[in-house]
Protein backbone atom coordinates (compact mmCIF):
# COMPACT_ATOMS: atom_id res chain seq x y z
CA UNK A 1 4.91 -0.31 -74.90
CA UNK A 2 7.09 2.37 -74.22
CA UNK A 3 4.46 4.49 -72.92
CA UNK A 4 3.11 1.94 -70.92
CA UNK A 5 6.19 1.31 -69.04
CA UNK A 6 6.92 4.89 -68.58
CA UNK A 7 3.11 5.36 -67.19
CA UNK A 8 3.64 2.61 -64.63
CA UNK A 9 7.84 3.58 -63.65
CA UNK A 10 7.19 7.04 -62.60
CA UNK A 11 4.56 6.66 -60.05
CA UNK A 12 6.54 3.64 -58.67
CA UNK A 13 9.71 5.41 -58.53
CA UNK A 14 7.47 8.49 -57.23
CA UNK A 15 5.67 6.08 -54.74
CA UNK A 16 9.58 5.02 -53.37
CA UNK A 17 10.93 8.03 -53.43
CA UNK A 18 7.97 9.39 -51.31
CA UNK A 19 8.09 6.36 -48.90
CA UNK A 20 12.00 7.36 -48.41
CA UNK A 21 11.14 11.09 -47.52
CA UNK A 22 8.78 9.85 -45.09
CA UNK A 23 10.70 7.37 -43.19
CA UNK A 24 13.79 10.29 -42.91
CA UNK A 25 11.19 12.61 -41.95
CA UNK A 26 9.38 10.58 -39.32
CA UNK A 27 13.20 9.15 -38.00
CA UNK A 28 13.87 13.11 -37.54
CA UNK A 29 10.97 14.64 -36.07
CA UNK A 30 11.15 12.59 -32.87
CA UNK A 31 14.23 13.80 -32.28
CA UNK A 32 13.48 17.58 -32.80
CA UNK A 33 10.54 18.16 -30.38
CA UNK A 34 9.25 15.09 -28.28
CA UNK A 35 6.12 13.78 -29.47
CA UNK A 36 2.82 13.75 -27.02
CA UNK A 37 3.14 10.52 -25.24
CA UNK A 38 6.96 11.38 -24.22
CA UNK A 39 5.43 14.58 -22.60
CA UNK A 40 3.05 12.84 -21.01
CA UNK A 41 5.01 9.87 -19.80
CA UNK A 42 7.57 13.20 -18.73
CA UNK A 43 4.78 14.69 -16.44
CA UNK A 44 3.51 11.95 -15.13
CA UNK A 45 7.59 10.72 -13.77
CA UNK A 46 6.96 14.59 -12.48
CA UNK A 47 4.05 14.17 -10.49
CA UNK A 48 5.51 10.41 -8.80
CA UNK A 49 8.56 11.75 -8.24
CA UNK A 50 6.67 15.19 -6.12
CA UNK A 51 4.48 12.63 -4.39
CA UNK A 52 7.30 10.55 -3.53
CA UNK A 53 9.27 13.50 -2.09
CA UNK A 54 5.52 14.49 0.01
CA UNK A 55 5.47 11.00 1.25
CA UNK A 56 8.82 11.23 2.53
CA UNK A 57 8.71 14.31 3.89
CA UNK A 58 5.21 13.26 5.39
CA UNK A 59 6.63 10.28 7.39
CA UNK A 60 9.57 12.55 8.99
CA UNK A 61 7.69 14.71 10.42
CA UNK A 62 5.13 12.16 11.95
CA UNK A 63 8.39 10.98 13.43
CA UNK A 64 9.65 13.79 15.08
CA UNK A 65 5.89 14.76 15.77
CA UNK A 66 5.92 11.30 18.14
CA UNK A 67 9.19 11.74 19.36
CA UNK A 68 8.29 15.39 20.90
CA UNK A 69 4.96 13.05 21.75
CA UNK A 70 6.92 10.64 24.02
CA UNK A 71 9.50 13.01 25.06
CA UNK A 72 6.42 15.23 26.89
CA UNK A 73 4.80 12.12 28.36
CA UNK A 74 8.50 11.20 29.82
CA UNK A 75 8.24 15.20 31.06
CA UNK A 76 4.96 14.88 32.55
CA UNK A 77 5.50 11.20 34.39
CA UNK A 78 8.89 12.95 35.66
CA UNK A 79 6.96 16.21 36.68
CA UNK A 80 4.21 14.07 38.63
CA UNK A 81 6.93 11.69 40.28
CA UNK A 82 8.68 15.11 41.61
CA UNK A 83 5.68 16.16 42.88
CA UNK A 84 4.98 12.96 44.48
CA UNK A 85 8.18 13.38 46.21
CA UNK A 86 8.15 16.71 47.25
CA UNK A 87 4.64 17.24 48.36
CA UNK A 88 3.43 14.04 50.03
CA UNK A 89 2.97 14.72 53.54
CA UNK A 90 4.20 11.36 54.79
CA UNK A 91 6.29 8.16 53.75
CA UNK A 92 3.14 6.23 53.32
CA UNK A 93 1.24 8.76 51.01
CA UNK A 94 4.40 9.16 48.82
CA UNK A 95 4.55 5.48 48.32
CA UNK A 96 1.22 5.27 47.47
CA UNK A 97 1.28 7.92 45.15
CA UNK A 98 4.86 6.59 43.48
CA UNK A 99 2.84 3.02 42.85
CA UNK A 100 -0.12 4.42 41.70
CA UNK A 101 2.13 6.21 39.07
CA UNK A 102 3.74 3.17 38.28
CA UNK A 103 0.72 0.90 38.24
CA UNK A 104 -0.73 2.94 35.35
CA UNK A 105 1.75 2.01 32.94
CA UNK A 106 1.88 -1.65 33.84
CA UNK A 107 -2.20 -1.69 33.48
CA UNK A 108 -1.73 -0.44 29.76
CA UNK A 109 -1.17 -3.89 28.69
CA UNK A 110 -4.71 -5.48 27.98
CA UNK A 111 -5.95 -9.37 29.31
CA UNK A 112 -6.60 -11.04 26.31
CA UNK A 113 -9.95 -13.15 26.35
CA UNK A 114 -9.40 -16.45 27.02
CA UNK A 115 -11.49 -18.99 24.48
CA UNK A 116 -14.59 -20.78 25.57
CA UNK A 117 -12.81 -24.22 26.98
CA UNK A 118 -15.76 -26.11 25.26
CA UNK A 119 -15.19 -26.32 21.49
CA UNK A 120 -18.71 -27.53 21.15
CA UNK A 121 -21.02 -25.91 18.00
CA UNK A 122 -24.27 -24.16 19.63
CA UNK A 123 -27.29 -25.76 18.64
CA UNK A 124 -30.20 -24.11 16.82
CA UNK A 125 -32.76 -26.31 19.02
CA UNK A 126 -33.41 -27.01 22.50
CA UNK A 127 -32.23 -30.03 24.07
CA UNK A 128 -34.64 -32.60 25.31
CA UNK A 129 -33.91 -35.28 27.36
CA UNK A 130 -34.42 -38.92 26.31
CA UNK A 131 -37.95 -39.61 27.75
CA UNK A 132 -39.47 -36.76 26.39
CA UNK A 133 -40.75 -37.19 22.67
CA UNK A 134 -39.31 -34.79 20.06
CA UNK A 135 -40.90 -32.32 17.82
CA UNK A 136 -41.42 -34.92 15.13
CA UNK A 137 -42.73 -37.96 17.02
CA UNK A 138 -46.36 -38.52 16.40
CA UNK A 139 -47.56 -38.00 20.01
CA UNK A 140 -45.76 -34.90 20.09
CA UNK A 141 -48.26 -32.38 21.70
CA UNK A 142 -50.85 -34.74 22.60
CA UNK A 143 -51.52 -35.12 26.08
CA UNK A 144 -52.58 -38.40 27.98
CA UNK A 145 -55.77 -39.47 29.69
């Protein structure tokens, strides 16, 4: 009996004392050098945080890029109403050339298209009118003597 319980008590006391090295080892090595998924989940908090930064960086420059944009067209509409102004041979021309000028900006704005002001369906036939027979009448076709 002895022998028996002896054969059965070491591997159990082996089998817990194996289970206890394990569990300190695995509650260790995390610690010590990150595991795969850490590195991963570390690179890819890299690569958002560059592509954040591009973004950003990417919109500021548009915006300057348009500012310098509208800035020149302010130049060139102030270059062309100088021009008006100094080289126009008469009153009248200037004037005409100042509107002009002015007009273009005003005809930016597009007319929006009014809607048809009948909100009836289009028909897939042809309309008769009321004495004529239709397609499906039996003397449809047949002409009279």
């Amino acid at each position: 009996m002895e022998q028996t319980l002896t054969a059965w008590l070491l591997p159990a006391i082996t089998l817990v004392a194996g289970i206890a090295i394990g569990f300190l080892i695995a509650r260790l090595a995390p610690n010590a050098a990150p595991s795969r998924t850490q590195r991963q989940l570390d690179e890819m908090q890299e690569r958002f945080d560059t592509y954040q930064s591009e973004v950003v960086s990417h919109f500021n420059t548009t915006a300057s890029m348009v500012k310098k944009l509208t800035q020149s067209y302010q130049d060139v509409q102030e270059h062309l109403s100088d021009g008006a102004n100094r080289l126009a041979l008469d009153e009248l021309t200037r004037q005409r050339l100042l509107a002009a000028l002015h007009t273009e900006d005003a005809s930016e704005k597009r007319e929006r298209l009014t809607p048809p002001k009948n909100n009836e369906m289009p028909k897939d036939y042809a309309p008769k009118s009321a004495d004529v027979p239709g397609m499906l009448d039996a003397s449809y076709g047949l002409k009279n003597k």
